[in-house]
N, C-alpha and C. Protein backbone atom coordinates (compact mmCIF):
# COMPACT_ATOMS: atom_id res chain seq x y z
N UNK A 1 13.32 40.65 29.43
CA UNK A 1 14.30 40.62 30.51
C UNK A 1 15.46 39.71 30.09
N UNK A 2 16.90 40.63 29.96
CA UNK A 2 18.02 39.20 29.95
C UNK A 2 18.06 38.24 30.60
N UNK A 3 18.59 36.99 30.19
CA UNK A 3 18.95 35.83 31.05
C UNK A 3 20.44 35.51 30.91
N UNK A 4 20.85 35.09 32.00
CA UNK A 4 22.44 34.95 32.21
C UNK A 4 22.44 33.33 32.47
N UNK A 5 22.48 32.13 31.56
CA UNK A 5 23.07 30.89 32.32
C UNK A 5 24.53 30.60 32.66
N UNK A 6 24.39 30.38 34.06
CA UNK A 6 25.74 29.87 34.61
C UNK A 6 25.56 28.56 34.16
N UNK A 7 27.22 28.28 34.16
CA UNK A 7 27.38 26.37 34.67
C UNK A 7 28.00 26.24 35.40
N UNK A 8 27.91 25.81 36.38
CA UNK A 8 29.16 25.26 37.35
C UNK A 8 30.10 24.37 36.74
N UNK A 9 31.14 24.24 37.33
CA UNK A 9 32.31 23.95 37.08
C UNK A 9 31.83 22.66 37.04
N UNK A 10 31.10 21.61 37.89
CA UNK A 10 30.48 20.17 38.07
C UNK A 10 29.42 20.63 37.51
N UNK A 11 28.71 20.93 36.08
CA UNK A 11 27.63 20.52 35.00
C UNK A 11 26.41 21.57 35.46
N UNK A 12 26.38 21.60 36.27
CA UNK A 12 24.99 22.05 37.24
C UNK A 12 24.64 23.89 36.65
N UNK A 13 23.37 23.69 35.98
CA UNK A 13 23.21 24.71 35.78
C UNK A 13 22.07 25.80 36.30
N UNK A 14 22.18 27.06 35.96
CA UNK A 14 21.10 28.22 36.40
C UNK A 14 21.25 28.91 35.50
N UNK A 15 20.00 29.36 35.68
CA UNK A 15 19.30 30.65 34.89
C UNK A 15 19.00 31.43 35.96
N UNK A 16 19.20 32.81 35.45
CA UNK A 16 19.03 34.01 36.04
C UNK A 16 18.09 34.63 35.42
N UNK A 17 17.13 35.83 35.87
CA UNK A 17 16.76 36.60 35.08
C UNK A 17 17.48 37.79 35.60
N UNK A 18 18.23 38.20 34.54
CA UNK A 18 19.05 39.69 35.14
C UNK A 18 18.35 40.83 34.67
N UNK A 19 18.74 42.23 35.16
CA UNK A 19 18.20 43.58 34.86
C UNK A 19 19.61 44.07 33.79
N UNK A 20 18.24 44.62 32.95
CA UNK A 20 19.54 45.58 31.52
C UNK A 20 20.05 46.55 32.39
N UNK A 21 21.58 46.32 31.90
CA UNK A 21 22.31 47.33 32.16
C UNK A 21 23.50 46.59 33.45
N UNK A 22 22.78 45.93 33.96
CA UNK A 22 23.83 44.75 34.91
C UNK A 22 24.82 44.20 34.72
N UNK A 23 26.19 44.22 35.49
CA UNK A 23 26.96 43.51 34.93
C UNK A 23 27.00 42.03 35.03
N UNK A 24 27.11 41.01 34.16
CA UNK A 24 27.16 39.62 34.65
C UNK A 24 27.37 39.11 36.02
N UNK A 25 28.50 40.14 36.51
CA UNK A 25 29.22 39.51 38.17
C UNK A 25 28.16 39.90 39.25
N UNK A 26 27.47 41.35 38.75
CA UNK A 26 26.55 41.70 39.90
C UNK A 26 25.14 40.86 39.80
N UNK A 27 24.76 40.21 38.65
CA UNK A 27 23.91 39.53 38.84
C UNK A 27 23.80 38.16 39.36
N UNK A 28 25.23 37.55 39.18
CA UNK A 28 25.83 36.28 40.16
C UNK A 28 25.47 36.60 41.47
N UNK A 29 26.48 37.94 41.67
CA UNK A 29 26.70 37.80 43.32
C UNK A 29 25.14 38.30 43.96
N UNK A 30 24.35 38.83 43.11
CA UNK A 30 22.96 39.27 43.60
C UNK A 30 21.97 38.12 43.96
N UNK A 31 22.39 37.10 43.23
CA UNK A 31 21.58 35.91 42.92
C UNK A 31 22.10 34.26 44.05
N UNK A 32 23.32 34.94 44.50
CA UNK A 32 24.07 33.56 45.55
C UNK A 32 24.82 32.50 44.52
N UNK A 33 24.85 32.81 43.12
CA UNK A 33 25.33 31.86 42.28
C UNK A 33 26.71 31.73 43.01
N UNK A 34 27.05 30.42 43.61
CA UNK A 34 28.47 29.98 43.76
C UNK A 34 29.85 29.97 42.79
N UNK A 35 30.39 30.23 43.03
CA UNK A 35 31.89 30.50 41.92
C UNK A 35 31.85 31.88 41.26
N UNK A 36 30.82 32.52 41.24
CA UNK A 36 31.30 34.36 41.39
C UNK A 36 31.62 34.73 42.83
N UNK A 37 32.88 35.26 43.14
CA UNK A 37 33.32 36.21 44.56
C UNK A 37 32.99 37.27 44.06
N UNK A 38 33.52 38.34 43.03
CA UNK A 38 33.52 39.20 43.16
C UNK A 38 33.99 40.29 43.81
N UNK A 39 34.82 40.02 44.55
CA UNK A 39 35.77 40.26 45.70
C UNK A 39 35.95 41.62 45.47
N UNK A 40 36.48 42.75 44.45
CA UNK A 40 36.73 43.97 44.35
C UNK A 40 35.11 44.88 43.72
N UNK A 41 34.25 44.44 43.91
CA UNK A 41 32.79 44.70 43.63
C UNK A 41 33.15 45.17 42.30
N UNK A 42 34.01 44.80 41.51
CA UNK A 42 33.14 44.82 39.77
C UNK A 42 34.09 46.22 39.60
N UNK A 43 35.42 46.36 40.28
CA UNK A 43 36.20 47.80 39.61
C UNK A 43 37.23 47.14 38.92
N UNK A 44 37.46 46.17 38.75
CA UNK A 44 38.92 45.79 37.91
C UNK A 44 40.13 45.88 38.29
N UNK A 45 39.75 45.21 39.51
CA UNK A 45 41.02 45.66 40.44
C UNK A 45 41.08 43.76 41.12
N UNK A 46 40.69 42.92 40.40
CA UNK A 46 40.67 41.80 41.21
C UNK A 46 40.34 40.79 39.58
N UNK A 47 40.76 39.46 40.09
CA UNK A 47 40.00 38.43 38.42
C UNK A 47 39.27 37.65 39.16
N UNK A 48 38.24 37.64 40.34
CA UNK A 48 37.85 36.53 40.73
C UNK A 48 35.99 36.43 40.52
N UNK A 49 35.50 36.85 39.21
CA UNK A 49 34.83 37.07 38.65
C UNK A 49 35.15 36.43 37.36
N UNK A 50 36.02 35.37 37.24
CA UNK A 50 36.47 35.25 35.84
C UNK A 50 35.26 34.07 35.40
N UNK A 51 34.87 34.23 33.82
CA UNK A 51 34.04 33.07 33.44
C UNK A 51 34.66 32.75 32.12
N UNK A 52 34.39 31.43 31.89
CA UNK A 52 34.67 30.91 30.18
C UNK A 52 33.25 31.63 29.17
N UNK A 53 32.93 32.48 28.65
CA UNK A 53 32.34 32.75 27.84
C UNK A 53 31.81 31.90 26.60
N UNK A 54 30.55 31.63 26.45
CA UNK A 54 29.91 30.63 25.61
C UNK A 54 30.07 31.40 23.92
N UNK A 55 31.08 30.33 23.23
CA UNK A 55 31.48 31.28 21.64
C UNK A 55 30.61 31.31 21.38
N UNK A 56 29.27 31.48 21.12
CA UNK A 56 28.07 32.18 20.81
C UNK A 56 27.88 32.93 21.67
N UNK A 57 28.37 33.71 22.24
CA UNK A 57 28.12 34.81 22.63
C UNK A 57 29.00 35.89 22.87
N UNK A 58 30.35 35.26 22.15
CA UNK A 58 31.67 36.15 22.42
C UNK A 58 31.77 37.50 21.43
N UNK A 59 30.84 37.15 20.28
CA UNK A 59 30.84 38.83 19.19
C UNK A 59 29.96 39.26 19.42
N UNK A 60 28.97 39.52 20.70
CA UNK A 60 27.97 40.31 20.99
C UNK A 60 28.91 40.88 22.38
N UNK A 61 29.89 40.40 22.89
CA UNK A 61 30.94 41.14 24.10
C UNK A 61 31.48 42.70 23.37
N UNK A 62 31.67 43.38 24.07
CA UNK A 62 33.08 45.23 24.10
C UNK A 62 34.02 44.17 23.47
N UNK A 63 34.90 44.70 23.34
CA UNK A 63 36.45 44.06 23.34
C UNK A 63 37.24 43.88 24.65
N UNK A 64 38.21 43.09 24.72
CA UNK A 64 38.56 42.78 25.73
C UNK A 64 39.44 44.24 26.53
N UNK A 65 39.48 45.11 27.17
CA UNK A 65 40.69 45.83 27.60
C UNK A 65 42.14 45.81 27.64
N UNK A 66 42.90 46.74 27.53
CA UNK A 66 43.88 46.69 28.09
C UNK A 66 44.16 45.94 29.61
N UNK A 67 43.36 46.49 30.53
CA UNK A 67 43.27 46.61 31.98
C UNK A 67 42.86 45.00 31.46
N UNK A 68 42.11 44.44 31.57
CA UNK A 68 40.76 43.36 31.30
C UNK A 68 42.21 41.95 31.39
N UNK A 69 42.51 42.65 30.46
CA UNK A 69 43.31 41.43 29.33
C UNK A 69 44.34 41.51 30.43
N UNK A 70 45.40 42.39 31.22
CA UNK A 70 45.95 42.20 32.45
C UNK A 70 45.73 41.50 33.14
N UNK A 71 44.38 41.63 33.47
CA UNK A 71 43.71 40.93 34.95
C UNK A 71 43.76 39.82 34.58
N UNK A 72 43.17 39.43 33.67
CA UNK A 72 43.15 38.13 33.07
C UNK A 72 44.24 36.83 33.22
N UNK A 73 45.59 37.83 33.69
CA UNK A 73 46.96 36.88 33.75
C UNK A 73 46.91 36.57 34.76
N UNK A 74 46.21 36.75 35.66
CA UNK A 74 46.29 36.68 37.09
C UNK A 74 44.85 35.72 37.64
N UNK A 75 44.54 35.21 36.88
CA UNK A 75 43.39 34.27 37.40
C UNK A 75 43.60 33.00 37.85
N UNK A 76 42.79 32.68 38.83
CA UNK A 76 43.37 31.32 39.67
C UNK A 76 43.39 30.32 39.06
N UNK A 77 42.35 30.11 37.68
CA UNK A 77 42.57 28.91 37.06
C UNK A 77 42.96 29.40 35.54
N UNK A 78 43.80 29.09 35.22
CA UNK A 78 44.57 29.27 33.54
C UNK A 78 43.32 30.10 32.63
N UNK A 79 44.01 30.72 32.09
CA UNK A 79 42.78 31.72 31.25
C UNK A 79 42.79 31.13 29.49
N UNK A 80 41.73 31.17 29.49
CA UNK A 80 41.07 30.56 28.13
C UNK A 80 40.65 31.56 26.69
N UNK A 81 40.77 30.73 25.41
CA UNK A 81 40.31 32.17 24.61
C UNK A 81 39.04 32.44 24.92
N UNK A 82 38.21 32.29 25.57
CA UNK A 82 37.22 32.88 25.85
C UNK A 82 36.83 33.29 27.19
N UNK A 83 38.13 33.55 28.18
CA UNK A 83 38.02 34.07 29.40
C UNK A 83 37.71 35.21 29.36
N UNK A 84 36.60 36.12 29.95
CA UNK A 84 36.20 36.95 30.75
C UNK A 84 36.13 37.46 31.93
N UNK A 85 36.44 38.87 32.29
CA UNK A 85 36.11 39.05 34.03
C UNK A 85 34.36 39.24 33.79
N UNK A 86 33.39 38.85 34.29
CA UNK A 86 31.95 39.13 34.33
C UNK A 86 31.91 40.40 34.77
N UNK A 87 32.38 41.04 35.81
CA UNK A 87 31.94 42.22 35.85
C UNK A 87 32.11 43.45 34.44
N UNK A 88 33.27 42.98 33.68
CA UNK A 88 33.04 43.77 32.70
C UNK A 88 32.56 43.69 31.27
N UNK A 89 31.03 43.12 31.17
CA UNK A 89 30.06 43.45 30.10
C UNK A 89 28.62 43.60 30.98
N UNK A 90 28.04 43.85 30.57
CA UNK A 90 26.32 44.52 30.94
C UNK A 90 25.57 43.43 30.41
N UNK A 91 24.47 43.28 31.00
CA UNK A 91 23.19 43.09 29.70
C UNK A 91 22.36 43.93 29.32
N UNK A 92 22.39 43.71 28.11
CA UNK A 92 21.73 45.10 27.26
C UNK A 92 20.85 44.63 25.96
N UNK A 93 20.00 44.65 25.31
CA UNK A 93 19.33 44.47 24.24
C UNK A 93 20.02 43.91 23.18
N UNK A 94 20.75 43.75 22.91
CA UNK A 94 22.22 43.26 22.28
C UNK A 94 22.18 41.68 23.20
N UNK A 95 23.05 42.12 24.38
CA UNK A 95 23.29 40.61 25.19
C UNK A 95 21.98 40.47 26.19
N UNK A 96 21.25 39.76 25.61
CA UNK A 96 19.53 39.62 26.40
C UNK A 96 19.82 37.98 26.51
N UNK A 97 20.44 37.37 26.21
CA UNK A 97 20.81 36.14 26.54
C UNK A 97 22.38 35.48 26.47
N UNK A 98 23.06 35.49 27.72
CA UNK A 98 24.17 34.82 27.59
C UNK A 98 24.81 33.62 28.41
N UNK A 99 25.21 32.89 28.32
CA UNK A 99 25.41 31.88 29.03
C UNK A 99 27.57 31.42 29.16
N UNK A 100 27.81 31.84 30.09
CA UNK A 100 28.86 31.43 31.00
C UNK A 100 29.33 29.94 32.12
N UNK A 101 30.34 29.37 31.48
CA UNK A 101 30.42 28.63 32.03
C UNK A 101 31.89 28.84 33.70
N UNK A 102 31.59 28.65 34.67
CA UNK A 102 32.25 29.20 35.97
C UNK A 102 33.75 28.15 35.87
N UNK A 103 34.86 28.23 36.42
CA UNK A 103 35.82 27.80 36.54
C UNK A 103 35.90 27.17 38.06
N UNK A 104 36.80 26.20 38.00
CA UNK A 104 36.52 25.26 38.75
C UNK A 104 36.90 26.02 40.46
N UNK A 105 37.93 26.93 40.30
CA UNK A 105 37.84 28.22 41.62
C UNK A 105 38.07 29.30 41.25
N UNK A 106 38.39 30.19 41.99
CA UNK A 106 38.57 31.76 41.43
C UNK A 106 39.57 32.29 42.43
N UNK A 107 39.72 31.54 43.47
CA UNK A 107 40.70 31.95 44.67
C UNK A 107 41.46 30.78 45.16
């Protein structure tokens, strides 16, 4: 089973056990993890899903989108080289362990 660790923005961490095939954001917002909204349920139509991505785990990510890399300009807290929207990667046999750190808001 993948595991997804969050960090909160204040140190505080969780482990998830997520289902393959999940996107990071739906397993936040499934789980009550604080600092995922998720606000546009995971269509790419919103950045408030955004996470700092742990560089060990950034060449097991898709590439970033066109769309992705848009959204990205628009996030409430300054976007990082390793910003991500969570809703867009999965866990999959590939990413069976990743760990995200949350930004200090998203709105």
């Amino acid at each position: 089973m993948p595991k997804v660790t969050f960090t909160a923005f204040d140190g505080a961490t969780t482990v998830i056990d997520g289902e393959t095939g999940d996107s990071v954001m739906i397993t936040a917002v499934r789980n009550g993890v604080a600092g995922i909204v998720g606000e546009c349920g995971g269509v790419l139509s919103c950045a408030t899903c955004h996470v700092l991505v742990d560089e060990s785990c950034l060449e097991k990510l898709p590439p970033v989108s066109d769309l992705e890399d848009e959204m990205l300009e628009g996030t409430a807290v300054d976007r990082e080289p390793n910003s991500r929207l969570s809703c867009q990667f999965r866990l999959s046999e590939e990413l069976d362990d990743v760990a995200v750190t949350l930004p200090e808001y998203q709105v």
